[in-house]
N, C-alpha and C. Protein backbone atom coordinates (compact mmCIF):
# COMPACT_ATOMS: atom_id res chain seq x y z
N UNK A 1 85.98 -148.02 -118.41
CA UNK A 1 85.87 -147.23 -119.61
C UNK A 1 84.39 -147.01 -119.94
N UNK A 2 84.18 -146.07 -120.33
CA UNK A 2 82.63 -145.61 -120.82
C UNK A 2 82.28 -145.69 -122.14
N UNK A 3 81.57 -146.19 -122.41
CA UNK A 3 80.84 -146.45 -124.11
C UNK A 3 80.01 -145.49 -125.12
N UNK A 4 80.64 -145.26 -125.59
CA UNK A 4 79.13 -144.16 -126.35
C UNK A 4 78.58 -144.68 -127.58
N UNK A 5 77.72 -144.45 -127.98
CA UNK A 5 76.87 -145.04 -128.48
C UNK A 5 76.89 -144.10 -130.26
N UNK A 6 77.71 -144.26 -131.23
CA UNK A 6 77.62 -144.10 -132.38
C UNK A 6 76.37 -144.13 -133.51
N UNK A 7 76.15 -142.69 -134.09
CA UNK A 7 74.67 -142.69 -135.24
C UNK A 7 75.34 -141.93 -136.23
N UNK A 8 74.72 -142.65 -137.54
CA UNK A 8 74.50 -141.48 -138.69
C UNK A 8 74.04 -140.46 -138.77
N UNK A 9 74.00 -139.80 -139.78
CA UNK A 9 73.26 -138.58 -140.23
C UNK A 9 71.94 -138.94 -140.07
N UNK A 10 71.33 -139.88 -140.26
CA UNK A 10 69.64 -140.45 -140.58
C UNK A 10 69.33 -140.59 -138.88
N UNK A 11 70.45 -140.28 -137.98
CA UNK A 11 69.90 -141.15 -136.40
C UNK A 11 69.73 -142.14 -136.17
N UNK A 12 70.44 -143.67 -137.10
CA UNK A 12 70.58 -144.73 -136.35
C UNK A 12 71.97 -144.94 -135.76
N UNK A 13 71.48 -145.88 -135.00
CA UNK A 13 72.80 -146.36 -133.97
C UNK A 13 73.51 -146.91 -134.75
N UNK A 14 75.01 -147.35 -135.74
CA UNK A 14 75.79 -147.46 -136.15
C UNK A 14 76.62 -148.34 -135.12
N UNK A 15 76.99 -147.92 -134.09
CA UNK A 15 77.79 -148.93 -133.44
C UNK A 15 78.26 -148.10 -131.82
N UNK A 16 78.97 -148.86 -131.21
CA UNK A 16 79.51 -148.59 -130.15
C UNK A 16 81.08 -147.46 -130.20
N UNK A 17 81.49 -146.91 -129.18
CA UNK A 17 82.57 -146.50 -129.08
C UNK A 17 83.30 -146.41 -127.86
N UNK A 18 84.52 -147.60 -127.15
CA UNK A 18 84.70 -147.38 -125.93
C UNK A 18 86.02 -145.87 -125.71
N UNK A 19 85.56 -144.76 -124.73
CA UNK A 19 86.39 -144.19 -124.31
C UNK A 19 86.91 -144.12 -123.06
N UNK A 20 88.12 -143.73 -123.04
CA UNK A 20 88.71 -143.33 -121.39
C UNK A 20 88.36 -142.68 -120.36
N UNK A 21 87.91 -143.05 -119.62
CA UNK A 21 87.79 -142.00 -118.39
C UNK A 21 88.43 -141.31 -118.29
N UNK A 22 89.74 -141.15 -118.11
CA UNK A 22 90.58 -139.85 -117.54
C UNK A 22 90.42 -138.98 -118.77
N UNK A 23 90.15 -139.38 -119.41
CA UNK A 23 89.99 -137.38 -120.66
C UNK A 23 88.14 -137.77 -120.81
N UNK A 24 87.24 -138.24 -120.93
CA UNK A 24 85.95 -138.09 -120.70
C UNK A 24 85.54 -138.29 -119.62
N UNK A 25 85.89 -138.95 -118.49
CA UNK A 25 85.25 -138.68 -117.49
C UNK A 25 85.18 -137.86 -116.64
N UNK A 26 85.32 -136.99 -116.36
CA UNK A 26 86.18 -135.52 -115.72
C UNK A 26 84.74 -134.94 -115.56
N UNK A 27 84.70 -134.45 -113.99
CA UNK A 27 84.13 -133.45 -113.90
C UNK A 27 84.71 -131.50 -114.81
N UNK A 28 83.42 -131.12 -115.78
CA UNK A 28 83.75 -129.78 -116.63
C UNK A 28 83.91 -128.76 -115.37
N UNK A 29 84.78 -127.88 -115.46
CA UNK A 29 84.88 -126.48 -114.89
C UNK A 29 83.95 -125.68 -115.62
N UNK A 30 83.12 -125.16 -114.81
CA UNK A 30 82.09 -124.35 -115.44
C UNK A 30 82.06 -122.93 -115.93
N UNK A 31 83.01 -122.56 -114.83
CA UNK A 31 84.02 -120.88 -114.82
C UNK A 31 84.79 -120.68 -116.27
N UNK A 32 85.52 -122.02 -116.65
CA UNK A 32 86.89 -122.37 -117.49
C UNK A 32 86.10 -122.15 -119.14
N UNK A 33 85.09 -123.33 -118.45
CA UNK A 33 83.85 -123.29 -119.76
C UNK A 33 83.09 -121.87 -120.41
N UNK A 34 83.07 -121.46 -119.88
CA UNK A 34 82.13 -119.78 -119.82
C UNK A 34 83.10 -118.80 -120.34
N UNK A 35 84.05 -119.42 -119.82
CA UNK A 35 85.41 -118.02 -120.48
C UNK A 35 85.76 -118.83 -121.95
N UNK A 36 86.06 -119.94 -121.82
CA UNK A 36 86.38 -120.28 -123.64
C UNK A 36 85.07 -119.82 -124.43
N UNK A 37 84.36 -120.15 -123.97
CA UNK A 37 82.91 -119.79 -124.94
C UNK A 37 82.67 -118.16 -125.37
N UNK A 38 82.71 -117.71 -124.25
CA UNK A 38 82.62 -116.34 -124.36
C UNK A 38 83.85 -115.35 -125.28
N UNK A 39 85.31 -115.74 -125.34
CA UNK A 39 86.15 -115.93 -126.24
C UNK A 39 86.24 -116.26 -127.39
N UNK A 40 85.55 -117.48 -127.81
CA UNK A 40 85.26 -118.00 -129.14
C UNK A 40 84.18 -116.67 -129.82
N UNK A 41 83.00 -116.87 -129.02
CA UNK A 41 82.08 -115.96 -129.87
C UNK A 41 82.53 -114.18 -130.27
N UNK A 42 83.20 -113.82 -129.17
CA UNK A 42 83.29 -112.43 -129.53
C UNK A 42 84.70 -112.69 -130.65
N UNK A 43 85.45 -113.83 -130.88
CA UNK A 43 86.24 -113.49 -131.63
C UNK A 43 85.75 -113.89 -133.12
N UNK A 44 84.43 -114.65 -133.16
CA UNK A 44 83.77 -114.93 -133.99
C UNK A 44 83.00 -113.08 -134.61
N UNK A 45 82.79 -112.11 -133.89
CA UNK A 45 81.82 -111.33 -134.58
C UNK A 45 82.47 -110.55 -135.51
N UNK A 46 81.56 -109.91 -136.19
CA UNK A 46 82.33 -109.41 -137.65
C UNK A 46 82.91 -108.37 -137.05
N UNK A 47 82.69 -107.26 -136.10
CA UNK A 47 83.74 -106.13 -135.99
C UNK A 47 83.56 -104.98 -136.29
N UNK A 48 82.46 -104.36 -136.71
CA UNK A 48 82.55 -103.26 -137.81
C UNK A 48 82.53 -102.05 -137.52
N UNK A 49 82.77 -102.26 -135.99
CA UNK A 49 83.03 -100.98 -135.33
C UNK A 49 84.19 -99.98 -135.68
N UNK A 50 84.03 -98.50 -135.88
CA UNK A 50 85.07 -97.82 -136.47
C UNK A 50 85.10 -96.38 -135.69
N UNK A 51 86.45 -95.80 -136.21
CA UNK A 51 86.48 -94.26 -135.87
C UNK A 51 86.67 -93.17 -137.06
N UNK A 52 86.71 -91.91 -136.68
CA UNK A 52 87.22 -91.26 -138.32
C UNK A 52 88.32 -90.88 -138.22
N UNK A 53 88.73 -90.82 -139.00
CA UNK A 53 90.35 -90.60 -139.53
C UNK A 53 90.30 -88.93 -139.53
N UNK A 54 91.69 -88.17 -139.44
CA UNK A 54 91.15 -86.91 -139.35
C UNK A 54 91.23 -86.36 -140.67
N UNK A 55 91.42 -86.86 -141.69
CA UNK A 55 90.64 -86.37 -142.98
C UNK A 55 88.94 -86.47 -142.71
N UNK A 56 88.64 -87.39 -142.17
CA UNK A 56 86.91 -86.99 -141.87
C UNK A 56 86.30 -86.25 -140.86
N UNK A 57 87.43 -85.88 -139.71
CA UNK A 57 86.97 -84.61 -138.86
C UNK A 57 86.50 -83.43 -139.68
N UNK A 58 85.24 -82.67 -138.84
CA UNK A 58 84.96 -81.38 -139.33
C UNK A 58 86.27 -80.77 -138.74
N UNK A 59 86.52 -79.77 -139.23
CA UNK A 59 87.22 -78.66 -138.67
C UNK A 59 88.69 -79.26 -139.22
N UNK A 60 89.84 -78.60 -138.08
CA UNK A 60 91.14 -79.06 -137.82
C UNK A 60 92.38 -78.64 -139.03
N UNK A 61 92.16 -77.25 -138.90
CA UNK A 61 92.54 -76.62 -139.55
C UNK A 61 93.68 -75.84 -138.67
N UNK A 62 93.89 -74.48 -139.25
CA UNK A 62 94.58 -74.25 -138.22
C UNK A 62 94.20 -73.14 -136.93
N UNK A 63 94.90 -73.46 -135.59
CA UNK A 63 94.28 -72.96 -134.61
C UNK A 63 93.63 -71.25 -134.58
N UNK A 64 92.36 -71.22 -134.66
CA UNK A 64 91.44 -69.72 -134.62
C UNK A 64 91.82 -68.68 -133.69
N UNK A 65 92.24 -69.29 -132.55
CA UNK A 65 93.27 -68.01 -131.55
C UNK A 65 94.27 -68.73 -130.52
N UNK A 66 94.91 -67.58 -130.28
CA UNK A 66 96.15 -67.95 -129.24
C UNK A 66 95.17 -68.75 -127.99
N UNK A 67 96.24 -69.18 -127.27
CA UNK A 67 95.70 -70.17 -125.93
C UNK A 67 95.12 -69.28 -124.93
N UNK A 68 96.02 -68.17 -124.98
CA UNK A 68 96.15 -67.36 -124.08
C UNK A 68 95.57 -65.60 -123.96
N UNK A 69 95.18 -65.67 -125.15
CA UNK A 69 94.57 -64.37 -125.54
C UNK A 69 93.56 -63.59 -124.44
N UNK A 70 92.60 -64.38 -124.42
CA UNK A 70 92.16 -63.79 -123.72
C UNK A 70 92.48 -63.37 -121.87
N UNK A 71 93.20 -64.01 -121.61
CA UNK A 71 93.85 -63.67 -120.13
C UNK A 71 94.61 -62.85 -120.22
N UNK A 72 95.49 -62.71 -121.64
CA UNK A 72 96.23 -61.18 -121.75
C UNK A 72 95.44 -60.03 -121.70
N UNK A 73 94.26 -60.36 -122.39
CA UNK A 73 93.41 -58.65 -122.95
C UNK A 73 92.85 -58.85 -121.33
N UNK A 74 92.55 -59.47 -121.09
CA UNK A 74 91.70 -59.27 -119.73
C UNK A 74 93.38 -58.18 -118.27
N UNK A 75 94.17 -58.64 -118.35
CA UNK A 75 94.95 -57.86 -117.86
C UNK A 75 95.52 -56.44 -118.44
N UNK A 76 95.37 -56.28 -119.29
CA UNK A 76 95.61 -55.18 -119.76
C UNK A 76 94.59 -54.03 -119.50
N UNK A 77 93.02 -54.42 -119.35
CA UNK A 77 92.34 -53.63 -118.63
C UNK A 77 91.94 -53.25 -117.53
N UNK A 78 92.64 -54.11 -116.52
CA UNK A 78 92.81 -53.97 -114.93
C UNK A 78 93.61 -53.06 -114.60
């Protein structure tokens, strides 16, 4: 078992603490580590990214001409 070594707020040693190897002694996954971290923080940021609603589009009214208009007039003078 491995010991750690217990301090206050002020940084003295307070006392001992024995823990287990099999949940502290473990080699960390470094891959495993990098993805929780990286997870935590972006779910930590405020977010304030946005779009506009189409009450705040310019325009979008109703459509200014047919789809097709002009490929009609264009055959009609051939």
């Amino acid at each position: 078992m491995a010991v750690l070594n217990v301090y206050n707020l002020a940084g003295d040693q307070t006392g001992t603490l024995e823990v287990n190897d099999a949940v502290f002694g473990i080699e960390p996954n470094k891959v495993v580590l990098h993805e929780v971290l990286t997870a935590e923080l972006a779910a930590a940021r405020q977010g304030t990214a946005s779009t506009k609603t189409r009450a705040m589009v310019r325009g979008g009214g109703r459509k200014p001409f047919k789809q097709k208009k002009v490929l009609v007039e264009q055959d009609k003078v051939q």
